[in-house]
N, C-alpha and C. Protein backbone atom coordinates (compact mmCIF):
# COMPACT_ATOMS: atom_id res chain seq x y z
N UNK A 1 6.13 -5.21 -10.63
CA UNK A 1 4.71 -5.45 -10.40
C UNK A 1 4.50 -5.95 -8.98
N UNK A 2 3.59 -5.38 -8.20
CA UNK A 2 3.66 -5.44 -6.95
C UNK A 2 2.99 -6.49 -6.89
N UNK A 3 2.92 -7.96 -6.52
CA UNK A 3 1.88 -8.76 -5.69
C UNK A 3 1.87 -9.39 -4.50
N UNK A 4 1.65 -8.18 -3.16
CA UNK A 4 0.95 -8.15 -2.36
C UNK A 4 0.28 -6.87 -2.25
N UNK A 5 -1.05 -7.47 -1.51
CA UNK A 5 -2.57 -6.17 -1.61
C UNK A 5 -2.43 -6.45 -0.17
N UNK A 6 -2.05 -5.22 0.51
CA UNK A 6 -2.49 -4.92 1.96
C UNK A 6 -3.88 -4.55 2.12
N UNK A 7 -4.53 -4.58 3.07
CA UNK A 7 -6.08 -4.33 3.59
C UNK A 7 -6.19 -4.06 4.99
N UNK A 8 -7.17 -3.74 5.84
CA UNK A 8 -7.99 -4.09 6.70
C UNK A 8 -7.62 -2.64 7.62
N UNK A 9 -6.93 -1.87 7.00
CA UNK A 9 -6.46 -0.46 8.10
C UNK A 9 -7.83 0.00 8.39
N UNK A 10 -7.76 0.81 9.52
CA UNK A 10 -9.02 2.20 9.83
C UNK A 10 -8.45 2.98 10.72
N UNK A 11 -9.39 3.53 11.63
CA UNK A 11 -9.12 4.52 12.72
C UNK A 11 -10.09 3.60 13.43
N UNK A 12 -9.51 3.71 14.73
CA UNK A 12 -9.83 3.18 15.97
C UNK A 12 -9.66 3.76 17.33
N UNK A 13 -10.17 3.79 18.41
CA UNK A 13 -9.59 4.06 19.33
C UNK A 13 -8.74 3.26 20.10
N UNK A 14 -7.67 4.00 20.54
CA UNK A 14 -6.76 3.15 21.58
C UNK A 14 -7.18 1.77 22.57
N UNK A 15 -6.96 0.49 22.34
CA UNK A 15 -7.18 -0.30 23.22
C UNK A 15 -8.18 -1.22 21.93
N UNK A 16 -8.61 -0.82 21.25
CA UNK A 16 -9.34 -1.54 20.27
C UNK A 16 -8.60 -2.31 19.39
N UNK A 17 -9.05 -2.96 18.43
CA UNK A 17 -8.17 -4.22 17.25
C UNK A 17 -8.61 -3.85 16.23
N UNK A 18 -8.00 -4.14 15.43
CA UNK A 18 -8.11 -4.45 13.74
C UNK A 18 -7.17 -5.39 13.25
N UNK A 19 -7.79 -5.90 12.21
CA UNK A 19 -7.49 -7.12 11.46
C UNK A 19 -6.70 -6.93 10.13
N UNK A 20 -5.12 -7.01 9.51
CA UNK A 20 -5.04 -6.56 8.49
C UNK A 20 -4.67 -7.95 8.11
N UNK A 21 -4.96 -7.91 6.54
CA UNK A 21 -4.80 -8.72 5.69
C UNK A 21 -3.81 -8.49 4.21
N UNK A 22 -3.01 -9.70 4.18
CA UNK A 22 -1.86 -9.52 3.24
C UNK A 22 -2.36 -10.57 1.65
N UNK A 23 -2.93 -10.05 1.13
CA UNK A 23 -3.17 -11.30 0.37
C UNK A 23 -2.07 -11.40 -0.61
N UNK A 24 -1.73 -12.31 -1.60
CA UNK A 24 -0.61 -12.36 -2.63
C UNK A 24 -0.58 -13.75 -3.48
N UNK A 25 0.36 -14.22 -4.23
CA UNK A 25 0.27 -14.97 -5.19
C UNK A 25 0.81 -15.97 -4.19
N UNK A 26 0.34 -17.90 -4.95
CA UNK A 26 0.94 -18.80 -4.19
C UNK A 26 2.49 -18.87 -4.32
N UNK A 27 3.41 -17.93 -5.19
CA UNK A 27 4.44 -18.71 -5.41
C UNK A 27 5.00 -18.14 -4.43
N UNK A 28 4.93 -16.61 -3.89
CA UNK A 28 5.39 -15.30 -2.83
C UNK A 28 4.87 -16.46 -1.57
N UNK A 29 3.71 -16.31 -1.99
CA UNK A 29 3.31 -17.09 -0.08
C UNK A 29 3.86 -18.07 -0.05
N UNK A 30 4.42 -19.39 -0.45
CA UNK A 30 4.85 -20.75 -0.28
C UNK A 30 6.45 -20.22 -0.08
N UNK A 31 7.23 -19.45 -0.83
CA UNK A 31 8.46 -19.57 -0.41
C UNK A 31 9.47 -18.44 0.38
N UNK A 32 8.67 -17.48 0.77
CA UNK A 32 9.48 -16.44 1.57
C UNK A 32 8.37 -16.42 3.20
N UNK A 33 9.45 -15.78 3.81
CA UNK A 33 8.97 -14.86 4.81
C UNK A 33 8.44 -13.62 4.67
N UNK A 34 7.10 -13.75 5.06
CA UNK A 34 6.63 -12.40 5.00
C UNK A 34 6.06 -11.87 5.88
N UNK A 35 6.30 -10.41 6.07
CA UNK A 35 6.49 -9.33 7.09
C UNK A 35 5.16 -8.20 7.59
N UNK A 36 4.64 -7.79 8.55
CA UNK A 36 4.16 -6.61 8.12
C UNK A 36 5.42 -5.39 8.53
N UNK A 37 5.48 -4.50 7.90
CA UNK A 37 6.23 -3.00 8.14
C UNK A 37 5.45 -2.02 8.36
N UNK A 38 5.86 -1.14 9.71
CA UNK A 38 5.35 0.02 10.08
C UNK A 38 5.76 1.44 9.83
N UNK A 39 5.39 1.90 8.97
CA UNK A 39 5.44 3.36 8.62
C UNK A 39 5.17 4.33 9.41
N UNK A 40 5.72 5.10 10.30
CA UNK A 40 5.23 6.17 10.82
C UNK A 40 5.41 7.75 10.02
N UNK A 41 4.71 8.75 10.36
CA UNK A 41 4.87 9.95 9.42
C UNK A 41 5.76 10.33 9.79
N UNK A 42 6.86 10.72 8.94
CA UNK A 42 7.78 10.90 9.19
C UNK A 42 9.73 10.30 9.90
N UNK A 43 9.00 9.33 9.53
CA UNK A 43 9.78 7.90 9.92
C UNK A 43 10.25 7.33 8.96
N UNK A 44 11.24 6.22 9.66
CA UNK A 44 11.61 5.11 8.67
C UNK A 44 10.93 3.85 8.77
N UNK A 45 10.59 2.93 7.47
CA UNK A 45 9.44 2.03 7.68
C UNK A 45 10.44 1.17 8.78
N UNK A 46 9.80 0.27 9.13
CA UNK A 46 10.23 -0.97 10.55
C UNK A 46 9.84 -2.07 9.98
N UNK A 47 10.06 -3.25 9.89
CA UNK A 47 9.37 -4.50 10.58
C UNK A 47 9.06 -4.77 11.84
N UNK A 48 7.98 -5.31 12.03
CA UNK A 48 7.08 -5.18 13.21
C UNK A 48 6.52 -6.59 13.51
N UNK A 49 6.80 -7.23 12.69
CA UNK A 49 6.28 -8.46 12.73
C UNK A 49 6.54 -9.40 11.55
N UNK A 50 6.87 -10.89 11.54
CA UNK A 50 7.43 -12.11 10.18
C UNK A 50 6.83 -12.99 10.71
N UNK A 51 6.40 -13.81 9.08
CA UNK A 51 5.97 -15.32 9.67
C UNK A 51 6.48 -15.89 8.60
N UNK A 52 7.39 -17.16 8.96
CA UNK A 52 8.13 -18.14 8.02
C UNK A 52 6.87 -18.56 7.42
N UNK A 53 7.68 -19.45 6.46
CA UNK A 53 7.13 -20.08 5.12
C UNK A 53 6.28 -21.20 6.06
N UNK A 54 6.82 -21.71 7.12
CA UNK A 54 6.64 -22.86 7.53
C UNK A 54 5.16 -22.52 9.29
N UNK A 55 5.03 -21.45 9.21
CA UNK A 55 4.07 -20.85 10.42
C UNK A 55 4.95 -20.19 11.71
N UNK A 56 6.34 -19.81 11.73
CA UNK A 56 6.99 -19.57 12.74
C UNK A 56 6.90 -18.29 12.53
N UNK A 57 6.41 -17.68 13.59
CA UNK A 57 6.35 -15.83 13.11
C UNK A 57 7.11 -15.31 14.80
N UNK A 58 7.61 -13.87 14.64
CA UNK A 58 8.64 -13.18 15.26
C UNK A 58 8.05 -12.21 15.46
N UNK A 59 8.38 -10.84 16.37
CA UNK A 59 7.07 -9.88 16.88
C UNK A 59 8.73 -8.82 17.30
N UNK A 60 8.62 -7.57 16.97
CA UNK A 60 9.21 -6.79 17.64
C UNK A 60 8.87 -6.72 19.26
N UNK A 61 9.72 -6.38 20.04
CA UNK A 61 9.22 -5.82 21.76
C UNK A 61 8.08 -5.28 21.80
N UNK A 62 7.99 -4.14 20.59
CA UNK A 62 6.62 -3.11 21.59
C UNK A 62 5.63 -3.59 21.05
N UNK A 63 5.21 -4.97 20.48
CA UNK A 63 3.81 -5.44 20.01
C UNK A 63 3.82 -7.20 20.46
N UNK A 64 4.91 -7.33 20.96
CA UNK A 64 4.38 -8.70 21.52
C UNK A 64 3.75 -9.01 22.65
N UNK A 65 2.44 -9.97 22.74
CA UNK A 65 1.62 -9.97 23.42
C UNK A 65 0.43 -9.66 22.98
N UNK A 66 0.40 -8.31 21.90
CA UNK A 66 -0.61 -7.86 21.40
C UNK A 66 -1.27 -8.22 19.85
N UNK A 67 -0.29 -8.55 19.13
CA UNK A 67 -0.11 -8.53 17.86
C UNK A 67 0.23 -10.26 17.51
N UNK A 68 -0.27 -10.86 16.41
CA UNK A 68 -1.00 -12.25 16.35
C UNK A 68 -0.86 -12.33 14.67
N UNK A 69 0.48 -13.04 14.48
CA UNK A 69 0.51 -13.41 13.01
C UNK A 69 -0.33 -14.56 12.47
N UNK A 70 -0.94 -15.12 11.39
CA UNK A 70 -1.33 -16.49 11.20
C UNK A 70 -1.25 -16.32 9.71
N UNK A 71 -1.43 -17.65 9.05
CA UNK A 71 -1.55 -17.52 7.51
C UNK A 71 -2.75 -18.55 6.83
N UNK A 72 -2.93 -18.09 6.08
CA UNK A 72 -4.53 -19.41 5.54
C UNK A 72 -3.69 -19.26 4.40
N UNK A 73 -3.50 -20.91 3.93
CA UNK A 73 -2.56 -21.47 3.04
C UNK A 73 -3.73 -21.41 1.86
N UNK A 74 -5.19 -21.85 1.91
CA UNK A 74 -5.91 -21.68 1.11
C UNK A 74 -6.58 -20.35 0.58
N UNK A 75 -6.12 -19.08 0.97
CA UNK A 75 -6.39 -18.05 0.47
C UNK A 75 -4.82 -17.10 -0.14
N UNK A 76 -4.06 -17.59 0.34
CA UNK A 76 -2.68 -17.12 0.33
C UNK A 76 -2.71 -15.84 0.80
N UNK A 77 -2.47 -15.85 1.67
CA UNK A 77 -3.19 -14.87 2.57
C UNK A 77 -2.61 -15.04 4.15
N UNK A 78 -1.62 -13.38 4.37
CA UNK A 78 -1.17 -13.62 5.60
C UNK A 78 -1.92 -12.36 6.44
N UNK A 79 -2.32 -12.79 7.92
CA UNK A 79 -3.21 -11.77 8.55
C UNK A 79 -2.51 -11.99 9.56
N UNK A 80 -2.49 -9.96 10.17
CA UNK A 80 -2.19 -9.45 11.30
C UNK A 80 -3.26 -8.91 12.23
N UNK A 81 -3.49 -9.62 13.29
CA UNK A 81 -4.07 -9.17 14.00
C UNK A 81 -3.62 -8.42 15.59
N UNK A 82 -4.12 -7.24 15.17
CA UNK A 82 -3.77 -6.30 16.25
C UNK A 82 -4.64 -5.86 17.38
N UNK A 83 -4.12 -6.22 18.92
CA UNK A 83 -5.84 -5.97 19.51
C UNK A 83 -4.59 -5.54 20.66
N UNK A 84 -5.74 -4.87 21.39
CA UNK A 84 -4.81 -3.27 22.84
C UNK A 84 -4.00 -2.60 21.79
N UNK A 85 -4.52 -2.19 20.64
CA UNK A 85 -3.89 -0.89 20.68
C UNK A 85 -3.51 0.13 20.97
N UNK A 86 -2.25 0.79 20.53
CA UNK A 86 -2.00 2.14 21.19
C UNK A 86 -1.46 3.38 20.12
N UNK A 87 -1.93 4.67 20.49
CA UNK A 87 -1.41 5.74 19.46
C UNK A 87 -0.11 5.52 18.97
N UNK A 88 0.86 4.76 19.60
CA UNK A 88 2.03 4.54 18.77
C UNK A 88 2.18 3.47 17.62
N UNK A 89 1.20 2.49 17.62
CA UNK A 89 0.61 1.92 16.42
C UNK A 89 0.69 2.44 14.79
N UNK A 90 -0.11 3.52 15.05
CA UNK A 90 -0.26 4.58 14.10
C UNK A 90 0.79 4.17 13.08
N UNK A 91 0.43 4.24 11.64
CA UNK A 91 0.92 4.48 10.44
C UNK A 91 0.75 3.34 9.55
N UNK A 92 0.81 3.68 8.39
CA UNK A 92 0.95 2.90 7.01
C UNK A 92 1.73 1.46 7.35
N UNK A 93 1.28 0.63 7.25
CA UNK A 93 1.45 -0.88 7.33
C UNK A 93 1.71 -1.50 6.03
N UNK A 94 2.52 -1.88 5.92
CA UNK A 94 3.25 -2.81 4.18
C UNK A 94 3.14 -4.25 4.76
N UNK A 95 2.56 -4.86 3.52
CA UNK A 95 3.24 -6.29 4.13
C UNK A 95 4.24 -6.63 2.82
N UNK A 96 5.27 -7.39 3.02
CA UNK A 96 6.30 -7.74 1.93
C UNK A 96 7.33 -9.15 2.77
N UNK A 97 8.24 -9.02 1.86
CA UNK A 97 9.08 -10.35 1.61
C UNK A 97 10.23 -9.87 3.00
N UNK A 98 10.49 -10.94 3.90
CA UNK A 98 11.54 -10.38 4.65
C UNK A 98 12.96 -11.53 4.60
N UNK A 99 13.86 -11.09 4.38
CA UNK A 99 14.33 -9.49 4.91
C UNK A 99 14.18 -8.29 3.26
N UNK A 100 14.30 -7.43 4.06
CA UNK A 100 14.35 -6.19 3.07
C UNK A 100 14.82 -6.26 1.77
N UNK A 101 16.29 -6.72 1.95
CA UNK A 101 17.17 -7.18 0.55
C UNK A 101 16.06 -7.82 -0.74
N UNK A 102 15.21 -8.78 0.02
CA UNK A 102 14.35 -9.82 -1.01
C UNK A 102 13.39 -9.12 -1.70
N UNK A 103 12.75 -7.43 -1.12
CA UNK A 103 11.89 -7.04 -1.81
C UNK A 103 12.41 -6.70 -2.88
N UNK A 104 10.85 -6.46 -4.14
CA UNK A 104 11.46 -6.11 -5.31
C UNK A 104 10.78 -4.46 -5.68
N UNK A 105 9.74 -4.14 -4.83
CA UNK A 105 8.37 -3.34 -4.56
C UNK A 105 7.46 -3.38 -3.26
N UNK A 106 6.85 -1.94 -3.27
CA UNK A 106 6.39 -2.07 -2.15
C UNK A 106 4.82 -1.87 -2.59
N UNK A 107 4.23 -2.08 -2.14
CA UNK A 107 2.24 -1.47 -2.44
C UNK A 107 2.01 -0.45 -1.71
N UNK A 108 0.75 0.11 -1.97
CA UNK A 108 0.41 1.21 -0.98
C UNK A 108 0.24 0.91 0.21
N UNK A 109 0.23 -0.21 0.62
CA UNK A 109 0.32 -0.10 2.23
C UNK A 109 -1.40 0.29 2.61
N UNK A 110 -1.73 -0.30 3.82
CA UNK A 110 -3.33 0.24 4.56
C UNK A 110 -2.78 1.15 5.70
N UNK A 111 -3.61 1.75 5.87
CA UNK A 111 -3.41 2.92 6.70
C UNK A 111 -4.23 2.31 8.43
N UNK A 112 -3.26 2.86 9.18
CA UNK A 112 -3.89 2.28 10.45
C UNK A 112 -3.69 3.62 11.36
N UNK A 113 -4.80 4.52 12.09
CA UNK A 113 -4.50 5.40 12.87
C UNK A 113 -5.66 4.78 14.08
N UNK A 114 -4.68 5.23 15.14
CA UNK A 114 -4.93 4.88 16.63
C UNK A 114 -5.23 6.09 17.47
N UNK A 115 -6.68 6.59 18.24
CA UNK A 115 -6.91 7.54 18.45
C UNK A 115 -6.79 7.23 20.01
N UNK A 116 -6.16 8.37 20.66
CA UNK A 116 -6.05 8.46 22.12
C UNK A 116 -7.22 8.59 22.98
């Protein structure tokens, strides 16, 4: 049973932001790290971004600077915010438990496309 609900994907143009949102149960949010993962078509998913249990979050190379983890302890609820986007952005976004090993399921993921 999956509980995390990804949100907040669209289409955008390049250089623009969107806001995704991870919501999930308190027991997932209080004791893991959790991730967003980038799906590209035809790809293998990535992590792209973690934020400890405790607010310490980690950023791959090609989104740091741009990309802005935070968590609201009162919604359980972890949000990615993405602003200067770029067409390599593009794809299905998961958020889940990191590292990989810890997941048990994945959700459908929000869809994020970045127009040139």
């Amino acid at each position: 049973q999956v509980q995390l609900v990804e949100s907040g994907g669209g289409l955008v143009q390049a250089g623009g932001s969107l806001r995704l949102a991870c919501a999930t149960s308190p027991t997932i949010f209080n004791s893991n790290t959790l991730g967003w993962y980038r799906q590209a078509p035809g790809k293998q998913r990535k992590l792209v971004a973690g934020i400890t249990k405790f607010g310490d979050s980690h950023y791959v190379e090609a989104v740091k600077g741009r990309f802005t983890l935070s968590r609201d302890t009162a919604k359980n609820t972890v949000y990615l915010q993405m602003n200067n986007l770029l067409p390599a952005d593009s794809g299905t976004y998961f958020c889940n438990k990191v590292p990989e090993s810890a997941i048990d399921s994945w959700g459908q993921g929000t869809r994020v496309t970045v127009s040139s």
